[in-house]
Protein backbone atom coordinates (compact mmCIF):
# COMPACT_ATOMS: atom_id res chain seq x y z
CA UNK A 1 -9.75 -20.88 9.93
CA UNK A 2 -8.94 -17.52 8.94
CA UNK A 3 -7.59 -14.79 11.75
CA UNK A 4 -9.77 -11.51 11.59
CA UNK A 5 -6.50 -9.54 9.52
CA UNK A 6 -6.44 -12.20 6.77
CA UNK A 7 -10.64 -11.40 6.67
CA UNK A 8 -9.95 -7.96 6.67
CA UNK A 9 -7.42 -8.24 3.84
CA UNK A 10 -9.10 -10.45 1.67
CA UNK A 11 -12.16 -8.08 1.88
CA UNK A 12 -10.11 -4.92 0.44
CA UNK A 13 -8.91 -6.76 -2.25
CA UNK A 14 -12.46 -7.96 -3.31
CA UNK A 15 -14.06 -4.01 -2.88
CA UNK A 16 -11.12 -2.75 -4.37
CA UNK A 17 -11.33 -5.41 -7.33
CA UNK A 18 -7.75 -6.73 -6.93
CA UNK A 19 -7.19 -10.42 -7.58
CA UNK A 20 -5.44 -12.38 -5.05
CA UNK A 21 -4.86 -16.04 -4.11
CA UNK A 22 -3.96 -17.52 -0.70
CA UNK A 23 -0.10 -19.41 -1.25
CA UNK A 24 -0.15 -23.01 0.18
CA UNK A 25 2.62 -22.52 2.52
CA UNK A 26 3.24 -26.13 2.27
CA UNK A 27 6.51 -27.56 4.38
CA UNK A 28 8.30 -24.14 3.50
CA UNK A 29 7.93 -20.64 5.41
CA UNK A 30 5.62 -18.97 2.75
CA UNK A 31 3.86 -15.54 2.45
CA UNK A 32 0.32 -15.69 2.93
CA UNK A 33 -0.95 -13.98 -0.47
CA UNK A 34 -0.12 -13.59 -4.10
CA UNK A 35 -1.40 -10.55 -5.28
CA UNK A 36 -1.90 -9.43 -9.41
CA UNK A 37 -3.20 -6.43 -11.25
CA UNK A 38 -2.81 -5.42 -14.96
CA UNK A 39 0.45 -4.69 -14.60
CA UNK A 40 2.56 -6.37 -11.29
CA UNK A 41 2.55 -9.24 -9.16
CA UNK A 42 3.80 -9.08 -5.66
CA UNK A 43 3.55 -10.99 -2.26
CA UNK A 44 2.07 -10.43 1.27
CA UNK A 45 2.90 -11.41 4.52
CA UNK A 46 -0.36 -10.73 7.41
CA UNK A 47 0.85 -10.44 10.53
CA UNK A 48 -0.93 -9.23 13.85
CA UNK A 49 -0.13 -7.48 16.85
CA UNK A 50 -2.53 -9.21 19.49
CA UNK A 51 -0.95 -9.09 22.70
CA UNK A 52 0.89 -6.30 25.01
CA UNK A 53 1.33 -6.58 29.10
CA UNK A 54 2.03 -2.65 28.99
CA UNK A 55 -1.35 -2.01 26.96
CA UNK A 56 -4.58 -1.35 29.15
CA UNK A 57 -2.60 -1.66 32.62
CA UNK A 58 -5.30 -0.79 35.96
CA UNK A 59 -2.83 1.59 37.93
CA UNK A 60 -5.17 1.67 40.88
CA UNK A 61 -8.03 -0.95 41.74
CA UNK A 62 -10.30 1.59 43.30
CA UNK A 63 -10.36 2.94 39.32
CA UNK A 64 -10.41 0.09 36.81
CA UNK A 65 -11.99 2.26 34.15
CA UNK A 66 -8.86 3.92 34.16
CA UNK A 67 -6.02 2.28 31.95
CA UNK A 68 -2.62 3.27 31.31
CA UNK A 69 -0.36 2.36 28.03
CA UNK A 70 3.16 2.20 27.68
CA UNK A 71 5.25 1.02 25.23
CA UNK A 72 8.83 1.38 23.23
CA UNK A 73 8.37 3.46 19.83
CA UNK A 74 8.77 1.15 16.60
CA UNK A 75 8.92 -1.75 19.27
CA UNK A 76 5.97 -3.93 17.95
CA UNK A 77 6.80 -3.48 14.49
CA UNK A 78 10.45 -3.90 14.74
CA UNK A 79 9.60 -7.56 16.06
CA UNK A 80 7.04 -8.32 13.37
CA UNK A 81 9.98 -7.29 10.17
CA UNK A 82 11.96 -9.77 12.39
CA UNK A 83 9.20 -12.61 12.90
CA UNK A 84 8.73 -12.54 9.15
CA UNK A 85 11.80 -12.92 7.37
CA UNK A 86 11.02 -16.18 6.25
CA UNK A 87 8.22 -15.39 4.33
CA UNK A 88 9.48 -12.28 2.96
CA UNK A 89 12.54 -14.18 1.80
CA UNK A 90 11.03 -16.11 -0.34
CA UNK A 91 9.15 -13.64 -2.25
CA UNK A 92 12.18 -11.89 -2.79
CA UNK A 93 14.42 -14.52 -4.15
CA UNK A 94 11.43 -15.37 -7.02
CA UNK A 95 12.43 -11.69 -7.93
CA UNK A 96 8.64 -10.82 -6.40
CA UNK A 97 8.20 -7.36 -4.92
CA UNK A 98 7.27 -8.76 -1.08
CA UNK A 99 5.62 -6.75 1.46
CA UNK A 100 4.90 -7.20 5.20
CA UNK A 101 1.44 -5.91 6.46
CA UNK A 102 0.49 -6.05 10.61
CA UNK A 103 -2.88 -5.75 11.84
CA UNK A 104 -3.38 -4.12 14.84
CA UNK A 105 -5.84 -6.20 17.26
CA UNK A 106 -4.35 -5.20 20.79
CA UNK A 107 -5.78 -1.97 20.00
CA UNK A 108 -8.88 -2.74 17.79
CA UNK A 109 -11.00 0.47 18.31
CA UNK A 110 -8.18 3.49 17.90
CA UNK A 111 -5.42 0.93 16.09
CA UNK A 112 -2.82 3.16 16.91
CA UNK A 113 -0.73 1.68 20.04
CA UNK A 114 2.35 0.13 18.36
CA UNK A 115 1.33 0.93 14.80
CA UNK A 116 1.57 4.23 14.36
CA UNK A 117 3.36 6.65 11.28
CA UNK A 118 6.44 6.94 14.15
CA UNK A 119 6.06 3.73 15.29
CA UNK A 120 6.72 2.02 11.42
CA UNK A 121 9.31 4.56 10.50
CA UNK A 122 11.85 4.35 13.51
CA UNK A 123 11.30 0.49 13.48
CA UNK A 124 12.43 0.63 9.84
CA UNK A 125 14.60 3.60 9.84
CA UNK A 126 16.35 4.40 13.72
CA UNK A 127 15.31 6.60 16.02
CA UNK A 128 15.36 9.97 15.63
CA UNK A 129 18.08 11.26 16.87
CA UNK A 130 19.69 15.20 17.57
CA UNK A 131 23.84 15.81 18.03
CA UNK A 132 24.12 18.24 20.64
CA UNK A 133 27.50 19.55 21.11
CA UNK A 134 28.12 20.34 24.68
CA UNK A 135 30.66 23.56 24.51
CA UNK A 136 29.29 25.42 21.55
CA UNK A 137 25.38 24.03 22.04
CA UNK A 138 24.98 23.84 18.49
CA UNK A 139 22.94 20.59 17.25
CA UNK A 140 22.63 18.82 14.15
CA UNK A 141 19.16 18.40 12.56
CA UNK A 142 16.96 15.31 12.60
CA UNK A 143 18.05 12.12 11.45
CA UNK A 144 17.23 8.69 11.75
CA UNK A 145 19.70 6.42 14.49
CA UNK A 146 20.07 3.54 16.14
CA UNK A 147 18.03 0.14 15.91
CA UNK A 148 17.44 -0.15 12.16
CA UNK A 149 15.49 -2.69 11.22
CA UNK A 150 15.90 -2.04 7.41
CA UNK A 151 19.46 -0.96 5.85
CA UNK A 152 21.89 -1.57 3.10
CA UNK A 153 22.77 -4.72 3.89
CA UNK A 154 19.88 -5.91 6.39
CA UNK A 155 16.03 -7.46 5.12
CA UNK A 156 16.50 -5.77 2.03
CA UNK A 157 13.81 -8.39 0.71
CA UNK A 158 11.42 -6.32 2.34
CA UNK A 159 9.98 -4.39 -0.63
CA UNK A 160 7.97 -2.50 1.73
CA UNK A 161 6.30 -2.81 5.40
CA UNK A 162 2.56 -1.85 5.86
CA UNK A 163 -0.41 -1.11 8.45
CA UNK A 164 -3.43 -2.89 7.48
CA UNK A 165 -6.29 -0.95 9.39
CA UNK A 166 -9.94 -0.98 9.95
CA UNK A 167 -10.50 1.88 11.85
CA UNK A 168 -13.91 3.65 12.14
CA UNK A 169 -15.61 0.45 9.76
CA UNK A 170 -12.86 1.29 6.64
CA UNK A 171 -10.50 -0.93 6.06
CA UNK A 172 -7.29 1.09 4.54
CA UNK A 173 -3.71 -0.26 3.67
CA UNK A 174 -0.89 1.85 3.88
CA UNK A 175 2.87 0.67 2.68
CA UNK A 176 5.89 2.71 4.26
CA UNK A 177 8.89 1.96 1.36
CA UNK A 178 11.83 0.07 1.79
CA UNK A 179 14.52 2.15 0.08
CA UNK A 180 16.97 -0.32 1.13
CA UNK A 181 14.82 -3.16 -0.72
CA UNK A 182 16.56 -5.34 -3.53
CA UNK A 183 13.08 -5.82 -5.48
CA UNK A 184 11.32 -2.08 -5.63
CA UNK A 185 7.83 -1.74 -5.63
CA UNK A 186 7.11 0.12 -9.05
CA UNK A 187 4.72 2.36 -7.05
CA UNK A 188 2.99 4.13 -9.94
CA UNK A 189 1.18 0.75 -11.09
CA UNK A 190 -0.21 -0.28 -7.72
CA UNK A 191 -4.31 0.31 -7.58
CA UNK A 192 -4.81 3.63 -6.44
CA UNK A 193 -6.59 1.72 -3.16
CA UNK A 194 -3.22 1.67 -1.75
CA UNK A 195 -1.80 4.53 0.29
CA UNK A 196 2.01 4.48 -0.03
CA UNK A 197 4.58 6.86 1.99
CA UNK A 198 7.87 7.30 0.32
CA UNK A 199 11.00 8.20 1.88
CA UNK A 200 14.59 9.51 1.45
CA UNK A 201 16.81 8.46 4.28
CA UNK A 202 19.42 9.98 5.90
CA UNK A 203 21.49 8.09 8.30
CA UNK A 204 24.24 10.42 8.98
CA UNK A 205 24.24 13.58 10.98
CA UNK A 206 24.57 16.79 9.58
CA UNK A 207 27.59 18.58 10.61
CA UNK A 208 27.75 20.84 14.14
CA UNK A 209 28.43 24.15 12.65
């Protein structure tokens, strides 16, 4: 029985004429797909966010048409690069580029709570995060903080993470880069189907002056 993201998958790859075939995951923690163009073979691990107590709470009875939502940015994501190590291990250690995608079916008409461009990049990355010293007031500029999921010497197997998405009847996938990741996806020969964000990473705060 296949869940509604591996459906959703599959069908890209057929409009988009990419081959594919489903691994047997056997007694081992396996991705789900082997993917193959022309020129590169990597691996993909399907994972969905489904469920959320803080998503579509009723505040007040007298209203139940009113909802609110409340969550912790890079949260849901930052617990689906954890949930899938396994998986994305393996890929790696057969030298395969390996990539994480997560549907998002908590939030199946706007797809945005949890999975959004913030939410992937501070899961990944830190928090952004401003130095503000207290007796001149001068701050340093943006950079990424605490809670990374991805760094030097943490999941680098993860060649990339990614939001599959069927939003408005389209079905898009878009990989966020792991520049952390010990196998590197050689971006230029992926089908142009795929939407890829690319990233330099700065970790350290810029200097109060």
């Amino acid at each position: 029985m296949k869940t509604k993201s591996e459906e959703l998958f599959e069908g890209f790859l057929i409009a988009n004429n990419v081959r594919f075939e489903k691994i047997n995951e056997e007694k081992s923690s396996r991705p789900d797909y082997m993917v193959t163009t022309s020129d590169l073979q990597f691996v993909i691990e399907v994972k969905e966010l489904s469920r959320d107590d803080n998503f579509g709470v009723v505040k007040d009875p007298a209203e139940p048409h009113i909802k609110s939502h409340s969550r912790i940015v890079g949260d849901h994501v930052r617990r689906r690069i954890e949930r899938s190590r396994k998986q994305i291990q393996y890929g790696a250690k057969h030298d395969i580029p390996s990539i994480l995608l997560i549907y998002n079916n908590l939030d199946p008409v706007f797809q945005m709570f949890g999975t959004e461009d913030m939410d992937f990049t501070t899961a990944m990355y830190g928090e952004l995060t401003i130095l503000l010293d207290k007796n001149t007031k001068l701050s340093t500029e943006l950079f990424y903080g605490k809670n990374q999921s991805l760094q030097k010497h943490k999941n680098t197997s993860f060649s990339a993470v990614g939001r599959l998405c069927d939003r408005g009847g389209i079905t898009t996938v878009t990989l966020f880069e792991n520049v952390f990741a010990q196998m590197k996806v050689p971006y230029a020969q992926l089908p142009a189907c795929f939407d890829v964000r690319r990233f330099e990473v700065s970790t350290e705060p810029l200097s109060l002056t």
